[in-house]
C-alpha atoms as a PDB file:
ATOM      1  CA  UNK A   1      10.692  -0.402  23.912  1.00  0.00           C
ATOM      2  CA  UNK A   2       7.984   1.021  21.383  1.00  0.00           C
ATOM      3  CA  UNK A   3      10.866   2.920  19.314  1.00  0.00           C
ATOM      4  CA  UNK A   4      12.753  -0.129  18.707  1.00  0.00           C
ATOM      5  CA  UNK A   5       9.918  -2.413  18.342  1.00  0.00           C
ATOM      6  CA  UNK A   6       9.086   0.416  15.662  1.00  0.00           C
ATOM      7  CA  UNK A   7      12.082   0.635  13.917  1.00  0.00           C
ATOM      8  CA  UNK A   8      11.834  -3.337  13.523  1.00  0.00           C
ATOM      9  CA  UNK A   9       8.258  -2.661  12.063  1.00  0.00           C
ATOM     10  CA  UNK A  10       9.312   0.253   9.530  1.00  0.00           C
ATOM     11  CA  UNK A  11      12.602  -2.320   8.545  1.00  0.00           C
ATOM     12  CA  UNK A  12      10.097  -5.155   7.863  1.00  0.00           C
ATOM     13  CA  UNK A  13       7.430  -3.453   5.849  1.00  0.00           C
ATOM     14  CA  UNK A  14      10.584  -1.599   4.096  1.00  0.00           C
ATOM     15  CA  UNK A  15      11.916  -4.810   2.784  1.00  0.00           C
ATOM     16  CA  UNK A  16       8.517  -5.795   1.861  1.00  0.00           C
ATOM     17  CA  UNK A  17       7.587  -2.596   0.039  1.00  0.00           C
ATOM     18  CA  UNK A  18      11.270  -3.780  -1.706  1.00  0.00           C
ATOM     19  CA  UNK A  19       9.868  -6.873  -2.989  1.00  0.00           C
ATOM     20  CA  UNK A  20       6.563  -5.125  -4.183  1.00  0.00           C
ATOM     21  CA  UNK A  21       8.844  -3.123  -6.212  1.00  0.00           C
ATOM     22  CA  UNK A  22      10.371  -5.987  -7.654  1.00  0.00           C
ATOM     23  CA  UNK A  23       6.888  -7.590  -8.947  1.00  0.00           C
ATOM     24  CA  UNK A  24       5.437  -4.470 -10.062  1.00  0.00           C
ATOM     25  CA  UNK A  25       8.727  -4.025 -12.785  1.00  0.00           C
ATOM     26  CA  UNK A  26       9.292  -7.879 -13.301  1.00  0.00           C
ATOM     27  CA  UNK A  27       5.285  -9.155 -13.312  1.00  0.00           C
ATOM     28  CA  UNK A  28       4.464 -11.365 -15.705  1.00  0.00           C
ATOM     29  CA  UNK A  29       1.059 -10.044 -17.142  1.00  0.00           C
ATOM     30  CA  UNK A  30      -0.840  -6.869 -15.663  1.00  0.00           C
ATOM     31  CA  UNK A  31      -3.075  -8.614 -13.023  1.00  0.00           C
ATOM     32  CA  UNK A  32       0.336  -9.752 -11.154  1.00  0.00           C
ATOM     33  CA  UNK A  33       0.969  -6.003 -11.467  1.00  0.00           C
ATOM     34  CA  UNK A  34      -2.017  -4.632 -10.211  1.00  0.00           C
ATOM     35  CA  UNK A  35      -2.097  -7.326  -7.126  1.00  0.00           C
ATOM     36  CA  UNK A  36       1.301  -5.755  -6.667  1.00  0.00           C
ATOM     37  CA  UNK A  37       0.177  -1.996  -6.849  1.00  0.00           C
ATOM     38  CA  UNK A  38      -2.385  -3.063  -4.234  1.00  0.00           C
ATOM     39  CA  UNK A  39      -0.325  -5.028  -1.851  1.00  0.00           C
ATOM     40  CA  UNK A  40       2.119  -1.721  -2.118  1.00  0.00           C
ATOM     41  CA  UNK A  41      -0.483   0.239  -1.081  1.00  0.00           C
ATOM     42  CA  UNK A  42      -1.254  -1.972   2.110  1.00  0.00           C
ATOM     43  CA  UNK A  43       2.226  -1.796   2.882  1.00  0.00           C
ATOM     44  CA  UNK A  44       2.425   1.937   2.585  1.00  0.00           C
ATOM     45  CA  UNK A  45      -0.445   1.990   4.597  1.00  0.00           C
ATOM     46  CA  UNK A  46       1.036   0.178   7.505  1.00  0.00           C
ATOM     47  CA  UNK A  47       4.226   2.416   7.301  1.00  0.00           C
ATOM     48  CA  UNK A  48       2.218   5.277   8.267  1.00  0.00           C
ATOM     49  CA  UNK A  49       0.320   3.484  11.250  1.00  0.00           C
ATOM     50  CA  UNK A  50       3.837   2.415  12.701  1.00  0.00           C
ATOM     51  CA  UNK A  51       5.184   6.125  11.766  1.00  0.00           C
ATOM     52  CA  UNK A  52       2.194   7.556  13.646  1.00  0.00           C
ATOM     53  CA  UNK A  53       2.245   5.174  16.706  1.00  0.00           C
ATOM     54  CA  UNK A  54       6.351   6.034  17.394  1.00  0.00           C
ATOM     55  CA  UNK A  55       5.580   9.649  16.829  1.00  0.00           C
ATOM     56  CA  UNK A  56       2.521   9.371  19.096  1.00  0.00           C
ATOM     57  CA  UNK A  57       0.343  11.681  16.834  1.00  0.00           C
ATOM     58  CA  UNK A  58      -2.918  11.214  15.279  1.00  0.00           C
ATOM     59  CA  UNK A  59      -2.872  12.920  12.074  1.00  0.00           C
ATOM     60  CA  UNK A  60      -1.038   9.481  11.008  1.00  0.00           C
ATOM     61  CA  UNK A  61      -4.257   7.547  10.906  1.00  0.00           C
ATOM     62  CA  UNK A  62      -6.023   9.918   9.273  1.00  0.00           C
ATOM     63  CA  UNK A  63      -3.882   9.707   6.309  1.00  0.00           C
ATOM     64  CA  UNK A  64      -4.115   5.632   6.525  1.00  0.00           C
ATOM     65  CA  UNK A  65      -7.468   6.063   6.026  1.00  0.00           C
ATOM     66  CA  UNK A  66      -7.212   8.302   3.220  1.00  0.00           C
ATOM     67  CA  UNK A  67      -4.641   5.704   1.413  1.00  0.00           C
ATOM     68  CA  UNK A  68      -7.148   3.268   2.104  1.00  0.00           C
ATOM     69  CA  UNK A  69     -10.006   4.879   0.078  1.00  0.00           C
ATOM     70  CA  UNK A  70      -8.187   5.683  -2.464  1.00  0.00           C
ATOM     71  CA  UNK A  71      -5.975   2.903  -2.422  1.00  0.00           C
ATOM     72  CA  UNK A  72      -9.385   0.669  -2.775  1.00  0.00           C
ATOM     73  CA  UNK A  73     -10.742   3.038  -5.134  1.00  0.00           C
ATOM     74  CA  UNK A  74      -7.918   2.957  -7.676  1.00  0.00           C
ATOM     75  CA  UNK A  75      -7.631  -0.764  -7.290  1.00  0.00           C
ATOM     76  CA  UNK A  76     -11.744  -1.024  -8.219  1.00  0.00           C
ATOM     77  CA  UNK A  77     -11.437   1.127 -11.219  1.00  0.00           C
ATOM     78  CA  UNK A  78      -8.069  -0.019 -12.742  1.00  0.00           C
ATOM     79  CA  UNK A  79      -9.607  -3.868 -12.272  1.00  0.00           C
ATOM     80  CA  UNK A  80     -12.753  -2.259 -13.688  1.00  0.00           C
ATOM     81  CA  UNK A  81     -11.117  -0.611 -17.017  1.00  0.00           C
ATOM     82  CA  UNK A  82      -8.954  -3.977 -17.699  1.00  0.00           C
ATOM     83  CA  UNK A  83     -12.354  -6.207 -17.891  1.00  0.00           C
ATOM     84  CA  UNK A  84     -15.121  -3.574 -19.749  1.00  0.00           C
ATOM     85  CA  UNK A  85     -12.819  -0.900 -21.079  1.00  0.00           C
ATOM     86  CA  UNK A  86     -14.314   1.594 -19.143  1.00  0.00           C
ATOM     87  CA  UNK A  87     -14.644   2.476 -15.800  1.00  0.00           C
ATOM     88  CA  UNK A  88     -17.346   4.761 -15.635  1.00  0.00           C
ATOM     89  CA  UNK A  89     -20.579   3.208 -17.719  1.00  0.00           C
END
């Protein structure tokens, strides 16, 4: 029951990372791009929890939480560089 409830999970956020795609080539200015790049990253993020709960391993999360911090980070200094033209002051 968790396998195919999992393989439903890793289909959805598939098509969703899909769409992502989409926005991040067709966006119409760079904010829609970067809100993109983020949401991308919260989807990749939840393809790893759902990879690491039908493997049954823990080493999955770890790695979540190392997109997350970076994920975060990168989002905070490319947001950062767009409005001062520099990210470290």
């Amino acid at each position: 029951m968790i396998a195919t409830a999992c393989l439903v999970a890793v289909g959805a956020i598939s098509v969703s990372a899909v769409m992502n795609l989409y926005r991040l080539g067709r966006g119409p200015d760079v904010l829609d791009r970067i809100l993109s790049l983020e949401t991308l990253v919260i989807n990749t993020i939840g393809l790893v929890v759902v990879i690491g709960i039908w493997f049954g391993t823990a080493l999955y999360f770890e790695i979540a939480l190392l997109f997350v911090a970076v994920g975060f980070l990168s989002t905070v200094a490319f947001c950062k560089y767009l409005l001062r033209g520099n990210v470290i002051e």
